[in-house]
Structures are given as structure tokens and as C-alpha cells.
Protein backbone atom coordinates (compact mmCIF):
# COMPACT_ATOMS: atom_id res chain seq x y z
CA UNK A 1 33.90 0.62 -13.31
CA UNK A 2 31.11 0.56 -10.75
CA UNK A 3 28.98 2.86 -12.13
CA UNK A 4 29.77 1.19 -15.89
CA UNK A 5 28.33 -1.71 -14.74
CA UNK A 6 25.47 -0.11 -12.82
CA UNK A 7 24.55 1.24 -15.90
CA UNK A 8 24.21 -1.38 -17.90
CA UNK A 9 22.32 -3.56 -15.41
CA UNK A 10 19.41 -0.67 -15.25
CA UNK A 11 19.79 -0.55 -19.31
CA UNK A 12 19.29 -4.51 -19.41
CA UNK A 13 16.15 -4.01 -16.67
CA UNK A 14 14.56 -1.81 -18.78
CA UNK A 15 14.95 -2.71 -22.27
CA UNK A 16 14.90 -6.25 -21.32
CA UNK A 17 12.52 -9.05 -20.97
CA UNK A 18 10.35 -10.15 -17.97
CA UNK A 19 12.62 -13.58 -17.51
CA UNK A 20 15.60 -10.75 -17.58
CA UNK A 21 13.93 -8.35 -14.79
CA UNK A 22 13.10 -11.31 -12.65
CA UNK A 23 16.86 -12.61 -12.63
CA UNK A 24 18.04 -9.09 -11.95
CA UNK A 25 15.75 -8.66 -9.25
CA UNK A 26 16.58 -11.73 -7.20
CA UNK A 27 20.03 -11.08 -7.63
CA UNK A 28 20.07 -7.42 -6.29
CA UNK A 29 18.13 -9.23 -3.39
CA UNK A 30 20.47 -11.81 -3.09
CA UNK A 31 22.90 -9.04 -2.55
CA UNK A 32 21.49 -6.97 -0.57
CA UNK A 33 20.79 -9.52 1.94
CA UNK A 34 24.27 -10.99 2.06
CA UNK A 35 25.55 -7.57 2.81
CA UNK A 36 23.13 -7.32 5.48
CA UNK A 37 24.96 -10.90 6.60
CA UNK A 38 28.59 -9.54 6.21
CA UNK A 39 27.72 -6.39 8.29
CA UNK A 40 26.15 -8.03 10.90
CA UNK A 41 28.42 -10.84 11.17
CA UNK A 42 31.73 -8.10 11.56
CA UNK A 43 29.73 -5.84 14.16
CA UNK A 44 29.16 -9.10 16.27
CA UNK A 45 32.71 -10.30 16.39
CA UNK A 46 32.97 -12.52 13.42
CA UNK A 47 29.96 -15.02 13.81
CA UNK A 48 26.64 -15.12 13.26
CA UNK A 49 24.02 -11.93 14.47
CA UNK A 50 20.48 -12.83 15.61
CA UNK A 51 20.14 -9.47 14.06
CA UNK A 52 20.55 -11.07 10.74
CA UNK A 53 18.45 -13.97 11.67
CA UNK A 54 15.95 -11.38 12.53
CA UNK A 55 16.20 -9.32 9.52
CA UNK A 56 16.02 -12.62 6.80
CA UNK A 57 13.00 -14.19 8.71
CA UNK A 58 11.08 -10.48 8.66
CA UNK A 59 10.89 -11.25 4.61
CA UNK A 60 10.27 -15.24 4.97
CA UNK A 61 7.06 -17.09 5.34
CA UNK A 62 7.14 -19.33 8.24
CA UNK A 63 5.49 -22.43 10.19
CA UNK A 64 3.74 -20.88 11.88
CA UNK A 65 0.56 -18.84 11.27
CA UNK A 66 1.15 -15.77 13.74
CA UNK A 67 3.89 -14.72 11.76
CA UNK A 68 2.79 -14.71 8.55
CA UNK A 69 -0.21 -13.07 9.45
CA UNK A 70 1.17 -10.21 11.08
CA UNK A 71 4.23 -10.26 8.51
CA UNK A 72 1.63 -10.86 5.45
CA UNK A 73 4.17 -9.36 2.94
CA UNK A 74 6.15 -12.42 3.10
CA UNK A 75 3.85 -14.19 0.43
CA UNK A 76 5.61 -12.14 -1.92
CA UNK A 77 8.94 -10.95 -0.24
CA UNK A 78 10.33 -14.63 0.08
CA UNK A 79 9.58 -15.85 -3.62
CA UNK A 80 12.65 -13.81 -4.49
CA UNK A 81 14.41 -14.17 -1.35
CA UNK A 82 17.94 -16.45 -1.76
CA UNK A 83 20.54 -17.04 0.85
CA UNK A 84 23.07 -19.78 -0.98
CA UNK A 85 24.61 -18.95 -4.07
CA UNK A 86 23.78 -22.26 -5.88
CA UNK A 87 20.11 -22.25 -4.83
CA UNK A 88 20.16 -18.89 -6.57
CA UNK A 89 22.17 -20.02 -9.23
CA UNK A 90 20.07 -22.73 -9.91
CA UNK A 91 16.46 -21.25 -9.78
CA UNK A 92 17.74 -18.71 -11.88
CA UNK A 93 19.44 -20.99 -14.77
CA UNK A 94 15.51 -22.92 -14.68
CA UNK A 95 13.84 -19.80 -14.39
CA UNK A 96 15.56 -18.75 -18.06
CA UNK A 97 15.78 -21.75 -19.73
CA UNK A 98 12.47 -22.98 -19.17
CA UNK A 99 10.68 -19.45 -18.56
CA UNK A 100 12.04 -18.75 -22.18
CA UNK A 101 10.20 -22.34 -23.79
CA UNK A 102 6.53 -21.21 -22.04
CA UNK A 103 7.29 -17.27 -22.94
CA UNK A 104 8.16 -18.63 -26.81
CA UNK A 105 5.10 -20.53 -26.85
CA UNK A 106 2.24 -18.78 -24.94
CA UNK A 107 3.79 -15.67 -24.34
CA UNK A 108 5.90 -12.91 -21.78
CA UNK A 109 2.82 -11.96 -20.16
CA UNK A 110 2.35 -15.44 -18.58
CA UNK A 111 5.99 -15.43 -16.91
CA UNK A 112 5.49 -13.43 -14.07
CA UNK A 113 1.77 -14.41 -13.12
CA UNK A 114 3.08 -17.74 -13.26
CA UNK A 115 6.09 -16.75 -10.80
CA UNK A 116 3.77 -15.29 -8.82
CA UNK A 117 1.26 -17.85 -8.28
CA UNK A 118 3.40 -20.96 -8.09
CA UNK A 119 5.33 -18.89 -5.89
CA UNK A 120 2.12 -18.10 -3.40
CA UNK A 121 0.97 -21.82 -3.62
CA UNK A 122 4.08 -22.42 -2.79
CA UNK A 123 3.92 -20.51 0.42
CA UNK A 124 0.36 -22.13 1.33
CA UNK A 125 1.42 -25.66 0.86
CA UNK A 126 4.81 -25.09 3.19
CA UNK A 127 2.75 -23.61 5.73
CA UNK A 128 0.17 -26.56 5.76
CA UNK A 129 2.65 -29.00 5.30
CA UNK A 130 4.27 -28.05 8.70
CA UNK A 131 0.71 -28.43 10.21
CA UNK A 132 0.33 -31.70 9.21
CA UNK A 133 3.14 -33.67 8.85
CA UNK A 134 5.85 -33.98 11.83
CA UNK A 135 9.28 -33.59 10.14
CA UNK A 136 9.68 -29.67 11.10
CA UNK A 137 10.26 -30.74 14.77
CA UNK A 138 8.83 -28.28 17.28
CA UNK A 139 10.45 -25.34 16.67
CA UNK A 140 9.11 -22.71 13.93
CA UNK A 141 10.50 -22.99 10.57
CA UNK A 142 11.32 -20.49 7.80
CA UNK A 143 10.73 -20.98 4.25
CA UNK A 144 12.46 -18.56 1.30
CA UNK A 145 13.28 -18.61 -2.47
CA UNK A 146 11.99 -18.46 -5.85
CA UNK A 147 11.98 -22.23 -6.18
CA UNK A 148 8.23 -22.99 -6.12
CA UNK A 149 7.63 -20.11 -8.45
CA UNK A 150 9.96 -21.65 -10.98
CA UNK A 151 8.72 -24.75 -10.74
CA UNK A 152 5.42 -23.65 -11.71
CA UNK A 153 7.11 -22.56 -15.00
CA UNK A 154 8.78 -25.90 -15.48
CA UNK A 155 5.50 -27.75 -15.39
CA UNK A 156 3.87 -25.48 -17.56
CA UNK A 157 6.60 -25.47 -20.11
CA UNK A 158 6.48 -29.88 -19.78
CA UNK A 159 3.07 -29.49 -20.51
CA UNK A 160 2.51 -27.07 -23.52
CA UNK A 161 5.49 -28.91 -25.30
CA UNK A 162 6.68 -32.31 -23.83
CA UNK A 163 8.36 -33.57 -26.85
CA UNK A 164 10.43 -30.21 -26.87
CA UNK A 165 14.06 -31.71 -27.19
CA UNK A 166 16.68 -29.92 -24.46
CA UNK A 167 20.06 -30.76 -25.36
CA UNK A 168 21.86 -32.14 -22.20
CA UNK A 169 25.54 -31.90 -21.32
CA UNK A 170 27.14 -35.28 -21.78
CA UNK A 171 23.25 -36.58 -22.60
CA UNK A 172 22.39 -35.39 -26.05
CA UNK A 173 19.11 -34.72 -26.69
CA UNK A 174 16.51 -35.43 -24.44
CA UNK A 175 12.56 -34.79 -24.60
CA UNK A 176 11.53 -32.12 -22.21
CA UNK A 177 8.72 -33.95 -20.42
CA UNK A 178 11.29 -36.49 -18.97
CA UNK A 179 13.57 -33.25 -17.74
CA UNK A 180 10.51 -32.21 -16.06
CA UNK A 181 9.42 -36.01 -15.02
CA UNK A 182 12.66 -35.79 -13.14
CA UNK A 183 12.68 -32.76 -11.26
CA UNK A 184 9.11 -33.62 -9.89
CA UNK A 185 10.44 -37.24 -9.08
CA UNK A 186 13.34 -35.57 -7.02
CA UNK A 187 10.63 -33.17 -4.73
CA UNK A 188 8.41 -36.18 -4.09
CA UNK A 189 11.46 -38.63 -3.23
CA UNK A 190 12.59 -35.67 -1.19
CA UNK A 191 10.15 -35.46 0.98
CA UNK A 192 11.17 -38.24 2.99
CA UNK A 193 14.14 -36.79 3.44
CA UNK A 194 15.39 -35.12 6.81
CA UNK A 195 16.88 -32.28 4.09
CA UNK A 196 14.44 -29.19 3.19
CA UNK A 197 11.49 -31.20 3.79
CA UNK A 198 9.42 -28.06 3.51
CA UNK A 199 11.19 -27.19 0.58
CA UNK A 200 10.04 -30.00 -1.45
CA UNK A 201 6.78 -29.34 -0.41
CA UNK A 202 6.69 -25.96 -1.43
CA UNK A 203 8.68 -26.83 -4.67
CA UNK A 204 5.27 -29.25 -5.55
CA UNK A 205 3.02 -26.70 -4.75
CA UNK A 206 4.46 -24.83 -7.57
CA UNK A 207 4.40 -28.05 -9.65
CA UNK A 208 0.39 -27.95 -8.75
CA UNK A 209 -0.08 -24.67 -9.88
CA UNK A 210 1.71 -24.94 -13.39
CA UNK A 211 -1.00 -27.70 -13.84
CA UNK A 212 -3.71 -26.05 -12.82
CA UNK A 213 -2.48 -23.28 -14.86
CA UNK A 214 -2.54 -25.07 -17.90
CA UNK A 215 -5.50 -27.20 -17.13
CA UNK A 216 -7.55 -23.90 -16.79
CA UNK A 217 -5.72 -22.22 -19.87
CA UNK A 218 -6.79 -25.07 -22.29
CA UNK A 219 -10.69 -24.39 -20.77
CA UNK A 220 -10.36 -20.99 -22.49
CA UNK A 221 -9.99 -19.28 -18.81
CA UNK A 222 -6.50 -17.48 -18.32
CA UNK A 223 -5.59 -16.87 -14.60
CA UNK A 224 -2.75 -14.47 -15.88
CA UNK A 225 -5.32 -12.37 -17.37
CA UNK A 226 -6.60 -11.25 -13.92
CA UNK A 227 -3.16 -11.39 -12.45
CA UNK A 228 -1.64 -8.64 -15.13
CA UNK A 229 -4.72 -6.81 -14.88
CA UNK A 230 -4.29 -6.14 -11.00
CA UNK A 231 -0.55 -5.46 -11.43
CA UNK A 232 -1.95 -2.76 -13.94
CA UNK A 233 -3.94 -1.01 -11.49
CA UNK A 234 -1.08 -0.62 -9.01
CA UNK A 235 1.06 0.73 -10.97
CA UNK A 236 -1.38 3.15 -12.61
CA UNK A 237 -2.39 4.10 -9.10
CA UNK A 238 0.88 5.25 -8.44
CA UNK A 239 1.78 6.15 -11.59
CA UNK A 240 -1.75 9.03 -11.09
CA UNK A 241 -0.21 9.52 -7.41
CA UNK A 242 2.96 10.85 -8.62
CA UNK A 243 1.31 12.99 -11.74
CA UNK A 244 -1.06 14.46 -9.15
CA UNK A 245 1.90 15.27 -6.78
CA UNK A 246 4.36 16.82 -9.27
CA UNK A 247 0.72 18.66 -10.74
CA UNK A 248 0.39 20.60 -7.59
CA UNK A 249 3.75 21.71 -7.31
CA UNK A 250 3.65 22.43 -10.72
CA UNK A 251 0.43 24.77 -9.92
CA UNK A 252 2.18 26.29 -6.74
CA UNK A 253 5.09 27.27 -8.15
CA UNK A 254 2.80 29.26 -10.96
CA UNK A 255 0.93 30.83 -8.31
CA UNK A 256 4.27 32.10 -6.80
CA UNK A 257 5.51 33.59 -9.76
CA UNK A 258 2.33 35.48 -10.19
CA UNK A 259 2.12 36.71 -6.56
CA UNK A 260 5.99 37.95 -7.32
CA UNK A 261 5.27 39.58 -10.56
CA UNK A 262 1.45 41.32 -9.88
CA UNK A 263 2.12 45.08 -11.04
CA UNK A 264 0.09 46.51 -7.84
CA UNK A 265 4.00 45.37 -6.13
CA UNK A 266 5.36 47.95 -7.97
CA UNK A 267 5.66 51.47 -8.57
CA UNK A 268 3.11 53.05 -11.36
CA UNK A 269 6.86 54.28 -13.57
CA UNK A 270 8.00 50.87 -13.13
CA UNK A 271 5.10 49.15 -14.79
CA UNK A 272 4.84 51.60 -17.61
CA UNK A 273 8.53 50.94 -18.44
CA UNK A 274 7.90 47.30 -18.09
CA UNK A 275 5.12 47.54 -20.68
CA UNK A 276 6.85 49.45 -22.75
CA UNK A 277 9.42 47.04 -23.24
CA UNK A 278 7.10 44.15 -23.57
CA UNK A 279 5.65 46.17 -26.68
CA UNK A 280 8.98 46.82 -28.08
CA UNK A 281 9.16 43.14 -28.02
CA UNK A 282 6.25 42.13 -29.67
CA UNK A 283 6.92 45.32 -32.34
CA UNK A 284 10.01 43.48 -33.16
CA UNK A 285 9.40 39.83 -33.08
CA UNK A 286 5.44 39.18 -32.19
CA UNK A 287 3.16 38.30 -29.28
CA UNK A 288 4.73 34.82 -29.51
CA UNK A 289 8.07 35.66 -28.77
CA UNK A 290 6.98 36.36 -25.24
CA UNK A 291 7.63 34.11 -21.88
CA UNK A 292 4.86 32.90 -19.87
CA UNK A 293 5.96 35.50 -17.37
CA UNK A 294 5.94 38.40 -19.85
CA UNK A 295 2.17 37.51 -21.02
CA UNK A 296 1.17 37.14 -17.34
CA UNK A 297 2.36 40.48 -16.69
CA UNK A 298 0.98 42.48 -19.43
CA UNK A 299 -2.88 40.72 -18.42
CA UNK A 300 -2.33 41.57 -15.12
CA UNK A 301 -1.39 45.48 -16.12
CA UNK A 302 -4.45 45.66 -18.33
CA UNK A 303 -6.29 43.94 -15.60
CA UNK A 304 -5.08 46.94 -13.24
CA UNK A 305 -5.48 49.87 -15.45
């Protein structure tokens, strides 16, 4: 059963959609960290391991500047990092419905930059936020989630098509740009909350970038342009890495079989009965019927006569 359903998750990754690969991604790290939780939490008697703690806040931006300088990766590890099920839940159901209305519209190739940038504003404006404002208290604060990142997506999708109609359970019908209104009015009135405080913040700075985004889009200049591009060139740098790699191994194991098959290894009777046959062969069915190994053999004779 496992393996059925392993299966058809990497089918869906890799036939599917961007929106699709971004879901499945945060949920195999959703996951994989509450395993991490569930294992730590039996080793150390049944509550909660500062070795978890440790582990979660190695992949989460923070308060405070030291860490995320010497942990830089967590720009991008905690925009699909997700500890609650319904915060996951959640980001995820916005991230498809409204990452489908902008990918309809202005296209795929706009989803992830989008995720991506929102999701690094994001990061920024929690960060400064804790520098500025007093509601973090004095200790250092951690920050994860893909909620900035989708919010980014939900402003952009308000403002390419605000009269879009979403049809609401027990609602009816109801104009996209007041869904959106909505979700911005909850962040703001949130931030005078003593609840995720930094999270609202963070959530806004996505809201920022989706305008910006837009704002810049309908100037003719198209920030996910630059973003795909780079993404490009990584994976084409690896993608040459590994070619180069499996190249060379290729090229060693030819030079092997040479050094194995080079006539002067054997005796002068054996070669002439090994060219013998090689003729037979190509008497009967041609000089193409031979193996690599067979052709290498017969140059290397002549080569030795």
C-alpha cells in the first residue's frame, strides 16, 4: 500500500503543476519534521526534546540577526516549514485556490517566483518588525511557514482580477477583491494582538510584495523573469555536474576494458584465433555485427602486427 501511494505522489510531482509540487513539498516537510517531533519526544520520556526545538529553529528565521546570518538558509528553508496541521492546511487550500486564479491568468511561471519572494519579504519584514516594535518580549523569536509566500499570491490574484466571483460556503458568490480585502484586514487588526504578532507582520510583507509585483508587472518589468532565470542556472549547473561525473566514469570504464583486452596480454596463437573468429563474423553477418569490444580488438591487433 505504501509504496502504491509513494508512487503516485512522485507521478503527481512530476507530471503535475507548480501549485501541485509546492503542496507536495510542504507536506513531505511537514512530515518529516513531525517525525523528527515524535522521535524526539519518545527518546526523552514522553515530553518535549530541546533536541527538537533545536532541530525546527536550525530551518527558521529568527529575531535576531546572529542567527540568521550564520543560518542564512533559513530565508528559504522556513517558507515551507509547517508545524500545526491547520496552518498547513490552510496555506495550502490558499496557495491552490488562489495560486490557480494568478497561474490561469498570467501564467505557471509566476507561481513560484511569487512564493519565493513574498516568502523572503516575508522573512525581512519579521526580522525588522522584532527590531522595532516591542511585542516579541526579550527573548529571541522564531518565525516559519509558507504564509507570507501565499499571501503574496492572494494579492496578486485580488489585483489582476478583483471582480473574479469565488463562490463561498453558506455566502454565495462573492467578488474576489473583498476575499482578499479581508484577509489583509485580519493581518493588520492582528497585529495588535498578543497572538503571532510576527506572523502578521510577515503575512503583510507578502501582501507588499504581491503589489509590488503587480505594480512592476503592469510597467512592462517582470521580477519573475529574473527569478526563473536564476533557478535555471542552478539546475543546469548541476544538471552539467552530474553529466560530467557519469562522463568520466563512462571514459574510465572504456579505458579498462581496453587495458583488459590489448592483444600484447596475450599469447601470439591466442590473438590469431581471436581474429580469426572476428573474420568469420564479419564473413557471415558484416563489420556491423561486431561489439565495441570486438572492433577495439581487431584495431589494436592491426595496430600490433
Amino acid at each position: 500500500m505504501f509504496q502504491s501511494i509513494f508512487e503516485d505522489l512522485k507521478r503527481e510531482f512530476s507530471t503535475g503543476n507548480i501549485i501541485t509540487r509546492l503542496v507536495l513539498i510542504n507536506i513531505g516537510v511537514f512530515i518529516a519534521i513531525n517525525a523528527v517531533w515524535v522521535i524526539t519526544k519518545m527518546i526523552n520520556g514522553g515530553t518535549a526534546s530541546p533536541l527538537y526545538y533545536d532541530i525546527l529553529h536550525f530551518f527558521c528565521v529568527s529575531s535576531s540577526i546572529m542567527h540568521n546570518i550564520t543560518h542564512p538558509w533559513v530565508f528559504l528553508t522556513s517558507i515551507f516549514l509547517h508545524e500545526g496541521f491547520w496552518h498547513l492546511l490552510w496555506n495550502m487550500l490558499f496557495l491552490y485556490w488562489f495560486g490557480r486564479i494568478v497561474a490561469d491568468l498570467i501564467g505557471d511561471n509566476k507561481i513560484l517566483p511569487l512564493y519565493l519572494l513574498g516568502g523572503l519579504v516575508g522573512c525581512v519584514v519579521f526580522w525588522a518588525s522584532a527590531q522595532i516594535f516591542p511585542y516579541y518580549g526579550n527573548g529571541e523569536t522564531y518565525a516559519l511557514g509558507a504564509s507570507a509566500g501565499v499571501m503574496a499570491i492572494v494579492m496578486t490574484s485580488g489585483m489582476i482580477a478583483p471582480d473574479y466571483n469565488l463562490r463561498l460556503l453558506l455566502i454565495g458568490d462573492v467578488k474576489l477583491k473583498y476575499v482578499v480585502g479581508v484577509l489583509i484586514l485580519v493581518d493588520i487588526f492582528g497585529l495588535a494582538s498578543d497572538v503571532n504578532t510576527g506572523g502578521h507582520f510577515a503575512h503583510l510583507g507578502g501582501v507588499l510584495m504581491g503589489w509590488f509585483f503587480v505594480q512592476q508587472l503592469r510597467e512592462g518589468n517582470d521580477w519573475s523573469e529574473g527569478v526563473n532565470n536564476m533557478l535555471f542556472k542552478i539546475k543546469d549547473f548541476f544538471r552539467e555536474k552530474k553529466e560530467t561525473v557519469h562522463t568520466a566514469k563512462e571514459r574510465k570504464l572504456v579505458v579498462k576494458k581496453h587495458y583488459r583486452q590489448k592483444p600484447d596480454k596475450l599469447s601470439d596463437m591466442e590473438v590469431q584465433e581471436r581474429i580469426d573468429m572476428i573474420l568469420d563474423k564479419i564473413k557471415a553477418k558484416g563489420y556491423d555485427s561486431l561489439s565495441n569490444e570486438e572492433k577495439d580488438f581487431l584495431n589494436n591487433a592491426s595496430s600490433h602486427k
